[in-house]
C-alpha atoms as a PDB file:
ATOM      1  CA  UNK A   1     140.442 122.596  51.185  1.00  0.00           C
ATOM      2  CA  UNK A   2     138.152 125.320  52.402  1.00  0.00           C
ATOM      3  CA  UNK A   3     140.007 128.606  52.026  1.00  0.00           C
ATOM      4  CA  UNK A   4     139.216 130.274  55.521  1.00  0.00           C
ATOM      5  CA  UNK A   5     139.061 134.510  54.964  1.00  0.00           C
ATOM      6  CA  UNK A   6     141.616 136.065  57.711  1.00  0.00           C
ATOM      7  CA  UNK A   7     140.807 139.324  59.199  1.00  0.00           C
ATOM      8  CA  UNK A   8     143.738 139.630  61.840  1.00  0.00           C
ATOM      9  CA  UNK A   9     146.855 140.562  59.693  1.00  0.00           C
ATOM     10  CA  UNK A  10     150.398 138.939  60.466  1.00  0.00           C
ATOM     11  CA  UNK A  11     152.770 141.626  60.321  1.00  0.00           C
ATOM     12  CA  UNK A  12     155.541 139.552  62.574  1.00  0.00           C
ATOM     13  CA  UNK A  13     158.771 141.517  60.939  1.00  0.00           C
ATOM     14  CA  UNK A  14     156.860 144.851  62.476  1.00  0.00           C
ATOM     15  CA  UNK A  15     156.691 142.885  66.181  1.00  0.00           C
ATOM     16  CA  UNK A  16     160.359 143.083  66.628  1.00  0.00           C
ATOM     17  CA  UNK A  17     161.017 139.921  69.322  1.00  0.00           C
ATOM     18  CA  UNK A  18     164.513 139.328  68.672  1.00  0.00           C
ATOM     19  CA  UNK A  19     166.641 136.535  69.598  1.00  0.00           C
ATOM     20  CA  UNK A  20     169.417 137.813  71.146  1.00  0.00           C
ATOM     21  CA  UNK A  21     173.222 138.534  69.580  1.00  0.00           C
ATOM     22  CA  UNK A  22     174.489 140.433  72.789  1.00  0.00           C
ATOM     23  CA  UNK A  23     175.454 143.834  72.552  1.00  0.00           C
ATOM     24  CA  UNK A  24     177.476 144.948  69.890  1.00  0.00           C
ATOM     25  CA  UNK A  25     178.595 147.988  70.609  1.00  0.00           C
ATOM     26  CA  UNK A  26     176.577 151.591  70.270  1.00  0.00           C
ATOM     27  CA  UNK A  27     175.351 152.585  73.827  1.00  0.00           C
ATOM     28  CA  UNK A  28     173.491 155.204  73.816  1.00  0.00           C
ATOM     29  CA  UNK A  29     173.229 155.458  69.898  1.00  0.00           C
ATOM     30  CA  UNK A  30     171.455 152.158  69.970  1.00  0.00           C
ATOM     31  CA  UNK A  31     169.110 152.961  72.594  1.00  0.00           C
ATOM     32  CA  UNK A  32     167.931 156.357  70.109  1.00  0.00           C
ATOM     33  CA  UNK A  33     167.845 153.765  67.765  1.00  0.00           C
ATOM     34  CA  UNK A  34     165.971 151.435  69.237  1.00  0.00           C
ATOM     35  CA  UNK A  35     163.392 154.001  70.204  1.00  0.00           C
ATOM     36  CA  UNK A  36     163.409 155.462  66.241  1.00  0.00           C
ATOM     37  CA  UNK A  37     162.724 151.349  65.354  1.00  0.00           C
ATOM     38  CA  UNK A  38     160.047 151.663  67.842  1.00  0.00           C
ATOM     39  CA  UNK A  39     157.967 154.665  66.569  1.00  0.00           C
ATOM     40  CA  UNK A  40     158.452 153.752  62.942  1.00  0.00           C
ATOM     41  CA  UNK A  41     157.014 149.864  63.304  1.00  0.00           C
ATOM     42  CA  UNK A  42     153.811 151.582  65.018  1.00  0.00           C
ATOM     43  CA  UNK A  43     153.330 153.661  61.800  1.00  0.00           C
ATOM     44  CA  UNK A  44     153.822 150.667  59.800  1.00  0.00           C
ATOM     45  CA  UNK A  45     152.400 148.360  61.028  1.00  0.00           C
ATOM     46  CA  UNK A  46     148.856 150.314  61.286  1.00  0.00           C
ATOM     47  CA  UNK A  47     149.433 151.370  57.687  1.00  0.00           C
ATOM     48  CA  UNK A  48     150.368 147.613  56.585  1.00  0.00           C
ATOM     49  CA  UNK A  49     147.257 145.923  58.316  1.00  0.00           C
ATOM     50  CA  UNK A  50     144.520 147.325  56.368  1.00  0.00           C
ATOM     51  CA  UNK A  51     144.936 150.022  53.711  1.00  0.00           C
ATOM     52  CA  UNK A  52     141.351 150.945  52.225  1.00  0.00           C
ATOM     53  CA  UNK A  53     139.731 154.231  51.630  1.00  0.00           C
ATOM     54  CA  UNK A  54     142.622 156.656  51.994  1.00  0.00           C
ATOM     55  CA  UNK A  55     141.564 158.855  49.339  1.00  0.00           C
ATOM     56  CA  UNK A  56     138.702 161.438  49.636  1.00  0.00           C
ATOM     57  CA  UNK A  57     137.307 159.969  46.236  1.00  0.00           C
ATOM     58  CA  UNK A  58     133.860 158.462  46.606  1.00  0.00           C
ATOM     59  CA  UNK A  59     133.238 155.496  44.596  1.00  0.00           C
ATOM     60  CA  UNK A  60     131.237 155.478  40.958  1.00  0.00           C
ATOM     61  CA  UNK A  61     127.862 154.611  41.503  1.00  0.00           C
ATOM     62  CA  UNK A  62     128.508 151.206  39.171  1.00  0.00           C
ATOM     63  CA  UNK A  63     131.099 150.742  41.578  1.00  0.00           C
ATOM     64  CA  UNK A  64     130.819 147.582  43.887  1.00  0.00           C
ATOM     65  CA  UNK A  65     132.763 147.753  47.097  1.00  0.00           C
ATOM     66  CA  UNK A  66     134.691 144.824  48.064  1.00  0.00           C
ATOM     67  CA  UNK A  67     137.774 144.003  50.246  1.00  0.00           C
ATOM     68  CA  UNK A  68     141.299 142.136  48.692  1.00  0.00           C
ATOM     69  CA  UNK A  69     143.205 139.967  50.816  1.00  0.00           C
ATOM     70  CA  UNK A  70     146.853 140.679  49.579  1.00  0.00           C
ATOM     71  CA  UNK A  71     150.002 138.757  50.885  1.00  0.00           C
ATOM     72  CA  UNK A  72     153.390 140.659  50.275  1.00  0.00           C
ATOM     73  CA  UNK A  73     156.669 140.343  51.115  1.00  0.00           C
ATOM     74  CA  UNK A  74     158.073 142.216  54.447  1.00  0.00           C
ATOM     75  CA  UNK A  75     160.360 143.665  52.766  1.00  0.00           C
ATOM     76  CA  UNK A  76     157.523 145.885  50.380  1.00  0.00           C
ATOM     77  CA  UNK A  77     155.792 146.874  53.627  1.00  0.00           C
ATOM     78  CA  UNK A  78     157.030 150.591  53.281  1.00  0.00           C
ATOM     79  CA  UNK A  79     156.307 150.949  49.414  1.00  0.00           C
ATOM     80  CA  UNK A  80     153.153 149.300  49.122  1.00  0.00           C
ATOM     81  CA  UNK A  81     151.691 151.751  51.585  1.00  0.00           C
ATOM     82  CA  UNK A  82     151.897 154.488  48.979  1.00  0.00           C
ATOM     83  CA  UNK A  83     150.925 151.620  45.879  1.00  0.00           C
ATOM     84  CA  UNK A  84     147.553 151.411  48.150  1.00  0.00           C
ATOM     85  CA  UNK A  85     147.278 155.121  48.569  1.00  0.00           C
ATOM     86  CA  UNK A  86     147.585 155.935  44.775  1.00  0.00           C
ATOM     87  CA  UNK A  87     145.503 152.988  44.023  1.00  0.00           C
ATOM     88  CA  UNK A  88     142.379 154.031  46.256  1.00  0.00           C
ATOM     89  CA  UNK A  89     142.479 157.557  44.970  1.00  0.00           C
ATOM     90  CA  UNK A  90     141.442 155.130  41.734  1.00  0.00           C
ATOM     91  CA  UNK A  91     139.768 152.919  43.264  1.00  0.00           C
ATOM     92  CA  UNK A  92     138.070 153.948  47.064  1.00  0.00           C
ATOM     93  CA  UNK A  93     135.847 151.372  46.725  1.00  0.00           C
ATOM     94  CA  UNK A  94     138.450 148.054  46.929  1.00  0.00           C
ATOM     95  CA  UNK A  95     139.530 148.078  50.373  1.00  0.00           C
ATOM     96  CA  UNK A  96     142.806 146.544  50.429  1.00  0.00           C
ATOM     97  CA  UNK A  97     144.181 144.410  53.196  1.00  0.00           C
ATOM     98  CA  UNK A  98     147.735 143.468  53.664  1.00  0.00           C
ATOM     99  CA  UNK A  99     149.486 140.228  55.314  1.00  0.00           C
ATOM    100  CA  UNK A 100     153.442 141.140  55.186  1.00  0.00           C
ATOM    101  CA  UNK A 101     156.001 138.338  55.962  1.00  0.00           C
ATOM    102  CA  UNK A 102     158.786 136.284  54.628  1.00  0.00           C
ATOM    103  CA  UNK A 103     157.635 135.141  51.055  1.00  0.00           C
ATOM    104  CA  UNK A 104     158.247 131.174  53.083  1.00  0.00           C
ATOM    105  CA  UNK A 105     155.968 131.855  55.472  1.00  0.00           C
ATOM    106  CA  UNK A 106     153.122 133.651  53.129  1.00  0.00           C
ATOM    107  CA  UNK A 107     153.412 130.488  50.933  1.00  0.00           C
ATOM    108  CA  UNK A 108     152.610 128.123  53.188  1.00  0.00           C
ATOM    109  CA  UNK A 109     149.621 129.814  55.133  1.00  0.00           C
ATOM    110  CA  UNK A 110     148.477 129.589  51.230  1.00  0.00           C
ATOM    111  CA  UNK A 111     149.005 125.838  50.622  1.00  0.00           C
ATOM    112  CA  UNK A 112     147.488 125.849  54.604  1.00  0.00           C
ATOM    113  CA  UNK A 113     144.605 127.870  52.841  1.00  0.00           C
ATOM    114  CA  UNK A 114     144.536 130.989  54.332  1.00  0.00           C
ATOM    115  CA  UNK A 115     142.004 132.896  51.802  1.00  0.00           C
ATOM    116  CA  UNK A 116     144.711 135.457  49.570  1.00  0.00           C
ATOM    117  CA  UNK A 117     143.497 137.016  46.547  1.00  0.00           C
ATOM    118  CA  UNK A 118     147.091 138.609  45.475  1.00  0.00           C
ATOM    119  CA  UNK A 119     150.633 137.466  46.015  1.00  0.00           C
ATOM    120  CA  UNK A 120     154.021 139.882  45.868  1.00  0.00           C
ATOM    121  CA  UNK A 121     157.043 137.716  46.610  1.00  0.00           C
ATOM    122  CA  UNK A 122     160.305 138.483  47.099  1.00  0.00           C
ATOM    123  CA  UNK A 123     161.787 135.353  45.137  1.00  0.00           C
ATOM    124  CA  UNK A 124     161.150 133.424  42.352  1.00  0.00           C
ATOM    125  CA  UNK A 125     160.844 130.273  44.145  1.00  0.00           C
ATOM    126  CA  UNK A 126     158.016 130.229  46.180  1.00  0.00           C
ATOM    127  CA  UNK A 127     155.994 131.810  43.453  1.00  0.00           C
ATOM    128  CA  UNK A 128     156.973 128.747  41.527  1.00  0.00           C
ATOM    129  CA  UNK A 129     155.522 126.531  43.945  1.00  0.00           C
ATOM    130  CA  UNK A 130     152.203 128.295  43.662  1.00  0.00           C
ATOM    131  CA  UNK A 131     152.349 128.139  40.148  1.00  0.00           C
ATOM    132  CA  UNK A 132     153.517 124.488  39.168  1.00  0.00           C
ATOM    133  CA  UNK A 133     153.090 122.937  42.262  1.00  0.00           C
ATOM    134  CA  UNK A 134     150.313 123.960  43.654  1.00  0.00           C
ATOM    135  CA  UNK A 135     148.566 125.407  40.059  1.00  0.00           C
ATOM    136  CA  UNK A 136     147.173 128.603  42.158  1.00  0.00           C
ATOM    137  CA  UNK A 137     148.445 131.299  40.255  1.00  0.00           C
ATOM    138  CA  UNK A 138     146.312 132.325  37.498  1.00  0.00           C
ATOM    139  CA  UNK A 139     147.405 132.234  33.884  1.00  0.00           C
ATOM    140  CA  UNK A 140     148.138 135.676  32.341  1.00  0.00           C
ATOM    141  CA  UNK A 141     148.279 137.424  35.634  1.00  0.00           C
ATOM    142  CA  UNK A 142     152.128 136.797  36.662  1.00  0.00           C
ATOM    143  CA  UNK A 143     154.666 139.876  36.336  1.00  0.00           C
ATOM    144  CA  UNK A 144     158.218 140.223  37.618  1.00  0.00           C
ATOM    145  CA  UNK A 145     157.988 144.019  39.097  1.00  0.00           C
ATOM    146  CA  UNK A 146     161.299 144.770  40.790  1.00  0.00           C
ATOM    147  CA  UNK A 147     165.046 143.530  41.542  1.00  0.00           C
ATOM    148  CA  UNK A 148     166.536 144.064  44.699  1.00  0.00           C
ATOM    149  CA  UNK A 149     170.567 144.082  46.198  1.00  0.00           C
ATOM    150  CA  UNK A 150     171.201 142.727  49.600  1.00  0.00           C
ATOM    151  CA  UNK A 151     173.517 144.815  51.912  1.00  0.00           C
ATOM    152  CA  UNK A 152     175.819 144.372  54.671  1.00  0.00           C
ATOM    153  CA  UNK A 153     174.623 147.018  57.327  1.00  0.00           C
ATOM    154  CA  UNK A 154     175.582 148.128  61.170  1.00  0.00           C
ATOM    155  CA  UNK A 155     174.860 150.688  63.054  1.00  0.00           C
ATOM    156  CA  UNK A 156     176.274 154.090  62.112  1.00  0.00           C
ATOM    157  CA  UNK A 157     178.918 154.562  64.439  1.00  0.00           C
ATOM    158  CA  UNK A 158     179.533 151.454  65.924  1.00  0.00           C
ATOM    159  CA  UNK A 159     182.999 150.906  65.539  1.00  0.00           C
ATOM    160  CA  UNK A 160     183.001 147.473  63.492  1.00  0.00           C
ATOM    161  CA  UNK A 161     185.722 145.830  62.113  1.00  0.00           C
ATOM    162  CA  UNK A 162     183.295 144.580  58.741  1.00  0.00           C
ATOM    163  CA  UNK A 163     183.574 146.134  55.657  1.00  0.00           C
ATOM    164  CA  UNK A 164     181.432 144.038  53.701  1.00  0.00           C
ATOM    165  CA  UNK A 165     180.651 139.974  53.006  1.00  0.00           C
ATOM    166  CA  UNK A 166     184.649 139.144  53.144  1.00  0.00           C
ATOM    167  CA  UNK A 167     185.136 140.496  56.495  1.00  0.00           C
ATOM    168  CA  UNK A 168     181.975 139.317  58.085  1.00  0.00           C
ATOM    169  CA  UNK A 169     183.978 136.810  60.212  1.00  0.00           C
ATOM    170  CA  UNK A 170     185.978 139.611  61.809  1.00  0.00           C
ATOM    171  CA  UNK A 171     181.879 140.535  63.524  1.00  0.00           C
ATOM    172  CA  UNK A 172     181.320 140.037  66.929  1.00  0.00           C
ATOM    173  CA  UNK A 173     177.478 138.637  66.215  1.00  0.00           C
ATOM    174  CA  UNK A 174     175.107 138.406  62.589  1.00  0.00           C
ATOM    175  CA  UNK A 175     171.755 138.645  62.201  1.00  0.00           C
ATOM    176  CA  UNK A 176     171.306 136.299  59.445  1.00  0.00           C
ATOM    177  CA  UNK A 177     167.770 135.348  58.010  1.00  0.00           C
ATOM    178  CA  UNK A 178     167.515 132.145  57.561  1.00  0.00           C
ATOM    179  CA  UNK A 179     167.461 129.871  54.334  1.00  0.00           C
ATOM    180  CA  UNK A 180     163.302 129.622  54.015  1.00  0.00           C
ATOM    181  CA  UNK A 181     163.738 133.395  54.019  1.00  0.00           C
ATOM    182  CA  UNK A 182     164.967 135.172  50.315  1.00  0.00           C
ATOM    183  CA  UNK A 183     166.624 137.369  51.578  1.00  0.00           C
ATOM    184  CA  UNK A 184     168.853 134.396  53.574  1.00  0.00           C
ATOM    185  CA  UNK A 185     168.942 132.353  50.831  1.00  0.00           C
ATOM    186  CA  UNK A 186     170.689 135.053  48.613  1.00  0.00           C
ATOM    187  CA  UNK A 187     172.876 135.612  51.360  1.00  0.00           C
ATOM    188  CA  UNK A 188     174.141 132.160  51.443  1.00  0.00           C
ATOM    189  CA  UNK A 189     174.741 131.971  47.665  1.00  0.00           C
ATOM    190  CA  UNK A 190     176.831 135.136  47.562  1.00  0.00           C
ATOM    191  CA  UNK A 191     179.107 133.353  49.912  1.00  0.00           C
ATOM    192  CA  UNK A 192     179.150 130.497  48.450  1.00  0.00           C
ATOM    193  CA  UNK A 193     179.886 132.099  45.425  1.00  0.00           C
ATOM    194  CA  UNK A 194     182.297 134.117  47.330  1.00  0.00           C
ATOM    195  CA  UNK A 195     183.872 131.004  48.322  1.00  0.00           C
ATOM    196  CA  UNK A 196     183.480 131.247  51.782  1.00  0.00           C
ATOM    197  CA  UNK A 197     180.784 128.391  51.996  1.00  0.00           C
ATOM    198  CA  UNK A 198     181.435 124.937  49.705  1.00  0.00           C
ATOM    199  CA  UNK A 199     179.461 124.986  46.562  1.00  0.00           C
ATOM    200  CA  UNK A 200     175.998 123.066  46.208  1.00  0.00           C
ATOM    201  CA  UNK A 201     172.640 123.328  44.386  1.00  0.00           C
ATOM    202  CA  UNK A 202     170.871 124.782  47.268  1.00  0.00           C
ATOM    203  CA  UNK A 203     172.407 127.569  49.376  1.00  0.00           C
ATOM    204  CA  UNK A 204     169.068 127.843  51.007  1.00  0.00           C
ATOM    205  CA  UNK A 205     169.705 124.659  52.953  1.00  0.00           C
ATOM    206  CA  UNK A 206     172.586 125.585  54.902  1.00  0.00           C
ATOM    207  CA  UNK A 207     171.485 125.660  58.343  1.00  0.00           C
ATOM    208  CA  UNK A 208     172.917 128.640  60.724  1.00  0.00           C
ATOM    209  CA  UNK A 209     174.973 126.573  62.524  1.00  0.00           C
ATOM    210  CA  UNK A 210     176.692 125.735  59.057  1.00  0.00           C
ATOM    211  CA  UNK A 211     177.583 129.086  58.289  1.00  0.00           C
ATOM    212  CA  UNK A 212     178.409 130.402  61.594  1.00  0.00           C
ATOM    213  CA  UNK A 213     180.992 127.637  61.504  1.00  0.00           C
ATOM    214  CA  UNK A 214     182.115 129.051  57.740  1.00  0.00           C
ATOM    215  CA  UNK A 215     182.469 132.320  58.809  1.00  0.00           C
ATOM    216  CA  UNK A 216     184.714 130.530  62.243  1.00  0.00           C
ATOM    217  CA  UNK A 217     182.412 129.978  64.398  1.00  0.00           C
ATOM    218  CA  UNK A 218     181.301 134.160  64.891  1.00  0.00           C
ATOM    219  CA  UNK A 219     177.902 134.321  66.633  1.00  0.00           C
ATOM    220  CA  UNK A 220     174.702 134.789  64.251  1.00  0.00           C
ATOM    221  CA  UNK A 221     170.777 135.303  65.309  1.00  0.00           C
ATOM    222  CA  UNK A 222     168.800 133.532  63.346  1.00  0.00           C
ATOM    223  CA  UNK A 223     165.946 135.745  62.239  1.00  0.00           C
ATOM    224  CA  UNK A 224     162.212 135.059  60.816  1.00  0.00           C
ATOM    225  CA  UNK A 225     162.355 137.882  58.180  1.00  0.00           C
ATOM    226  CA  UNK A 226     164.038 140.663  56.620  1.00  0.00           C
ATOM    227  CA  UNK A 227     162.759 143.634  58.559  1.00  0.00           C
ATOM    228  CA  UNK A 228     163.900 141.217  61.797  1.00  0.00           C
ATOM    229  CA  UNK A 229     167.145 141.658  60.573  1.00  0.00           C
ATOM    230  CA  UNK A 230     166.997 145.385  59.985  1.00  0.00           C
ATOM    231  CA  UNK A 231     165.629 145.831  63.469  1.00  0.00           C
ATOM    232  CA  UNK A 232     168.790 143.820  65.502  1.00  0.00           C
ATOM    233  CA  UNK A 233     171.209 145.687  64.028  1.00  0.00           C
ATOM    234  CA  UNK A 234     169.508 149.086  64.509  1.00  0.00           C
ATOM    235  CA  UNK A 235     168.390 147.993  67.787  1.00  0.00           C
ATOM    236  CA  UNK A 236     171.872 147.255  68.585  1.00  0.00           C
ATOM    237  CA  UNK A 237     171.658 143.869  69.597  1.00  0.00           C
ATOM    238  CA  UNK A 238     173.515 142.581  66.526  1.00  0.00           C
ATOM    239  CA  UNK A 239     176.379 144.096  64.953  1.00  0.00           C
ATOM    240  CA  UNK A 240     175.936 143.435  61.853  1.00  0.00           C
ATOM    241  CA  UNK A 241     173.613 141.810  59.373  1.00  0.00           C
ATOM    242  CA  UNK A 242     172.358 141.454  55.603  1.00  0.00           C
ATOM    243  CA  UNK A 243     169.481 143.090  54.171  1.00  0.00           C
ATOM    244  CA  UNK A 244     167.936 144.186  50.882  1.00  0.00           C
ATOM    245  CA  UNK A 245     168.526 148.082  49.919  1.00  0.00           C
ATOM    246  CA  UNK A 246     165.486 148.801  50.025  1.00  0.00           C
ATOM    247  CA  UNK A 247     164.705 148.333  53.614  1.00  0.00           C
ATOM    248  CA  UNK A 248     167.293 150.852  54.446  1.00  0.00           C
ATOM    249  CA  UNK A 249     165.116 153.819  53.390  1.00  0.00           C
ATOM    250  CA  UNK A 250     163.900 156.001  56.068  1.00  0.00           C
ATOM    251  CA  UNK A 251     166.811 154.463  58.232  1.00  0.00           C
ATOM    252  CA  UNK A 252     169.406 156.478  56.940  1.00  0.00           C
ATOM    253  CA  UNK A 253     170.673 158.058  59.550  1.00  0.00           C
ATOM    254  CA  UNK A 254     170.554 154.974  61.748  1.00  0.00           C
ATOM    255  CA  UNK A 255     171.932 152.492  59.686  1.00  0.00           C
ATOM    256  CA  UNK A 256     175.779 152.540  57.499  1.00  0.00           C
ATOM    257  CA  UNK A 257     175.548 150.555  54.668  1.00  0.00           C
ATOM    258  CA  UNK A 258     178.725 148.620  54.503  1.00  0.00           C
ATOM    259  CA  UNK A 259     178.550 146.757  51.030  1.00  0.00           C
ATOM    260  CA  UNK A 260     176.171 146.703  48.325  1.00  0.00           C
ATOM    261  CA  UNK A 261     176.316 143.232  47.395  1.00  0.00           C
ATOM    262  CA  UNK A 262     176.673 142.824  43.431  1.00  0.00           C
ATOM    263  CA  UNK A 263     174.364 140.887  41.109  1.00  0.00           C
ATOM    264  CA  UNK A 264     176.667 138.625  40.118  1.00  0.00           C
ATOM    265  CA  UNK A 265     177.341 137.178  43.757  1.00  0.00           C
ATOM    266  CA  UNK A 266     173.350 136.851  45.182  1.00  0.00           C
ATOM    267  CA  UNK A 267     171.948 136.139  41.539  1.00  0.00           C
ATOM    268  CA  UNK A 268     168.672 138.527  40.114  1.00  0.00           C
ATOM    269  CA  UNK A 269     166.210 139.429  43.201  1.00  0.00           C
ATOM    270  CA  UNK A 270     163.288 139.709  41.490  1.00  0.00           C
ATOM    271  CA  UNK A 271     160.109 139.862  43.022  1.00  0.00           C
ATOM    272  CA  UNK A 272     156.978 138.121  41.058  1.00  0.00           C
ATOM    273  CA  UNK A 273     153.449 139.545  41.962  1.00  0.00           C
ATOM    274  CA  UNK A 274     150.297 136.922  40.699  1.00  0.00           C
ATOM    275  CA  UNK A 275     146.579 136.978  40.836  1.00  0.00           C
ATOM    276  CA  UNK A 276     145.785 133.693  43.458  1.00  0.00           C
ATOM    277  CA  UNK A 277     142.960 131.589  42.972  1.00  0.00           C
ATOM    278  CA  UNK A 278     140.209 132.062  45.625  1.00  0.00           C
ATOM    279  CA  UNK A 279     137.525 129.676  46.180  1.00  0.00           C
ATOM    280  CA  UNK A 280     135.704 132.137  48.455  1.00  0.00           C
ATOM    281  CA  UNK A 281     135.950 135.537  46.161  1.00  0.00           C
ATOM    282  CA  UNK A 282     133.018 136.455  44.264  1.00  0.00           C
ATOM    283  CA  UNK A 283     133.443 138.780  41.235  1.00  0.00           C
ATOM    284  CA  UNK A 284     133.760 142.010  42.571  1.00  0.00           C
ATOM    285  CA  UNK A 285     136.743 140.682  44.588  1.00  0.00           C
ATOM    286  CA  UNK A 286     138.740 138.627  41.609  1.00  0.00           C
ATOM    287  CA  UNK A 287     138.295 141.770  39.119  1.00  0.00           C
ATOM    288  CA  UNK A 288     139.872 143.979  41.899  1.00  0.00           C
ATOM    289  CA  UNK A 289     142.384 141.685  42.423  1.00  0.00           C
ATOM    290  CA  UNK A 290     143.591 140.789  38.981  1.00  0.00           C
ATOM    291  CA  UNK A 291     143.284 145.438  38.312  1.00  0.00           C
ATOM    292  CA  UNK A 292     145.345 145.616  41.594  1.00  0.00           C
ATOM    293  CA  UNK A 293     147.486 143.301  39.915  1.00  0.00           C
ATOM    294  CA  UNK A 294     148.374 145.174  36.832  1.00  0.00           C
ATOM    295  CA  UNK A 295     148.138 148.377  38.669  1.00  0.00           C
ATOM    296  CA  UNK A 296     151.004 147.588  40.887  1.00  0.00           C
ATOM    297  CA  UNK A 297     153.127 145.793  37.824  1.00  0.00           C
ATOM    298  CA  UNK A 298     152.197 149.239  35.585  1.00  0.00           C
ATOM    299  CA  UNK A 299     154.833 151.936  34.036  1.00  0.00           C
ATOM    300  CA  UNK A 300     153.234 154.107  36.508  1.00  0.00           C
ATOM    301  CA  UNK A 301     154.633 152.423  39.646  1.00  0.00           C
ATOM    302  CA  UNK A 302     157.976 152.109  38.952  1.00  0.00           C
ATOM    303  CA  UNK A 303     159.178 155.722  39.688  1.00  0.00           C
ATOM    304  CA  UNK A 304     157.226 154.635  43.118  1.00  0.00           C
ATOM    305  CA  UNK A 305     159.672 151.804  43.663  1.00  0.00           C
ATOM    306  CA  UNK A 306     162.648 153.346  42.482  1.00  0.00           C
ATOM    307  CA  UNK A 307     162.042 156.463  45.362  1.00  0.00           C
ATOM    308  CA  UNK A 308     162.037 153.278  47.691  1.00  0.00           C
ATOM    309  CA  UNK A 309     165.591 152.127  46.358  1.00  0.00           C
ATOM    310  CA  UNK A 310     164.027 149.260  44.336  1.00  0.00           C
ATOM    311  CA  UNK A 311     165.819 148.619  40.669  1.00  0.00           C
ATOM    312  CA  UNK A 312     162.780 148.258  38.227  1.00  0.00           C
ATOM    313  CA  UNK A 313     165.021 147.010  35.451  1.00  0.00           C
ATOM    314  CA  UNK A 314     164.109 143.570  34.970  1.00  0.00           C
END
């Protein structure tokens, strides 16, 4: 299949359309909230589209310009801003380009053959596909980078009765990714493994519906992608929902975090990165690629990640 080059980026978890939970509380403390969501997302999202040439360095004269095409998961948006920065003061000449969404939706505008040269997930699973599946990851260039925890979070101040997965039927309305999404997917195995959903081989195939019902029948918005999530609840129109840690950072004061949700409930979170073969890149574009690659999966990152609440022990 011809691999058609994208120039428009999707950043859809920046575009916060939300389905709504009803109000859960917060007033005027959601409304501030809201309008903190709103100022942050326009940051991001112009940061997130295209990141190229942010450094004052010229390039070498060997030095070949040439673009990447990089698809990451939403919830790296924020850290891979400042991966881009610190790689152009390298590298000024590789204009990077990023496409940020749930690592389901990024793998199949791949398989659809949307041109990518570099793939950051945010599961194992889809970067499985790619690689057995689909044989479009290229051998030697896969790296597990970071682990992640998923949260329970509300609104600081809100007045909910949740303290953490347990109590999440005593919520008024969830914002719950759903099970195409990692982030939903680890969700629903720590309560299955919680015992508050039946056990089976794939907790990413309970529907909504099913664990609304689990959790006795409490309302939950079905959302598209992590930072979806992050932005109901802070937004107000959801009173609670599940996250990774990392998303919380720069929402501090917005957002409580009611439970850290341990390893040994959601499984490892690790997050692969891999070179992806590209029909349409010529050399320039595959060497920067597979150096962006080991650049972001380097010794030198992780203090990067860590400052963003990532775990880099894996």
């Amino acid at each position: 299949m011809k691999r058609n080059k994208i120039a428009m980026i999707i950043a859809g978890m920046m575009l916060f359309g939300m389905a709504g939970c009803g109000n859960a509380g917060g007033g005027s403390a959601a409304a501030d909230a809201a309008s903190s969501v709103s100022e942050k997302s326009e940051a991001a999202a112009s940061a997130v589209s295209s990141v190229s040439g942010t450094s004052e360095a010229e390039p070498s004269e060997n030095a070949e310009e040439t673009e990447i095409q990089v698809f990451i998961a939403a919830s790296l948006s924020k850290v891979m801003e400042e991966v881009a920065d610190k790689y152009n003061e390298e590298h000024p000449e590789v204009k990077i380009t990023y496409n940020a969404d749930s690592s389901g939706t990024l793998l199949t505008q791949i398989e659809e053959g949307y041109a990518c040269d570099v793939f950051f997930s945010a599961a194992q699973k889809q970067m499985d596909t790619l690689e057995t599946d689909d044989q479009l990851v290229i051998e030697g260039t896969r790296h597990n980078v970071v682990n992640n925890q998923v949260c329970v979070i509300a609104l600081k101040d809100n007045g909910t009765k949740v303290t953490g997965l347990d109590t999440l039927k005593d919520a008024e309305s969830i914002a719950l990714a759903d099970g195409s999404v990692p982030v939903g997917k680890y969700t629903r195995t720590a309560l299955m493994n919680a015992g508050i959903l039946p056990e089976t081989d794939d907790p990413s195939a309970y529907t909504t519906e099913e664990v609304s019902e689990a959790l006795g029948g409490v309302t939950i918005s079905e959302q598209g992608n992590v930072s979806k999530v992050l932005a109901a609840v802070v937004e107000g129109s959801c009173e609670v929902g599940t996250t990774y840690y990392s998303d919380t950072y720069g929402y501090e004061n917005e957002v409580e975090i009611l439970e850290t949700i341990g390893y040994d409930l959601t499984g490892n979170v690790i997050y692969p990165i891999a070179q992806i073969r590209n029909d349409e890149a010529d050399d320039a574009e595959a060497a920067a690629a597979k150096d962006f690659v080991e650049f972001v999966s380097s010794d030198e990152m992780k203090e990067v990640f860590q400052k963003y609440y990532f775990d880099t022990n894996v």
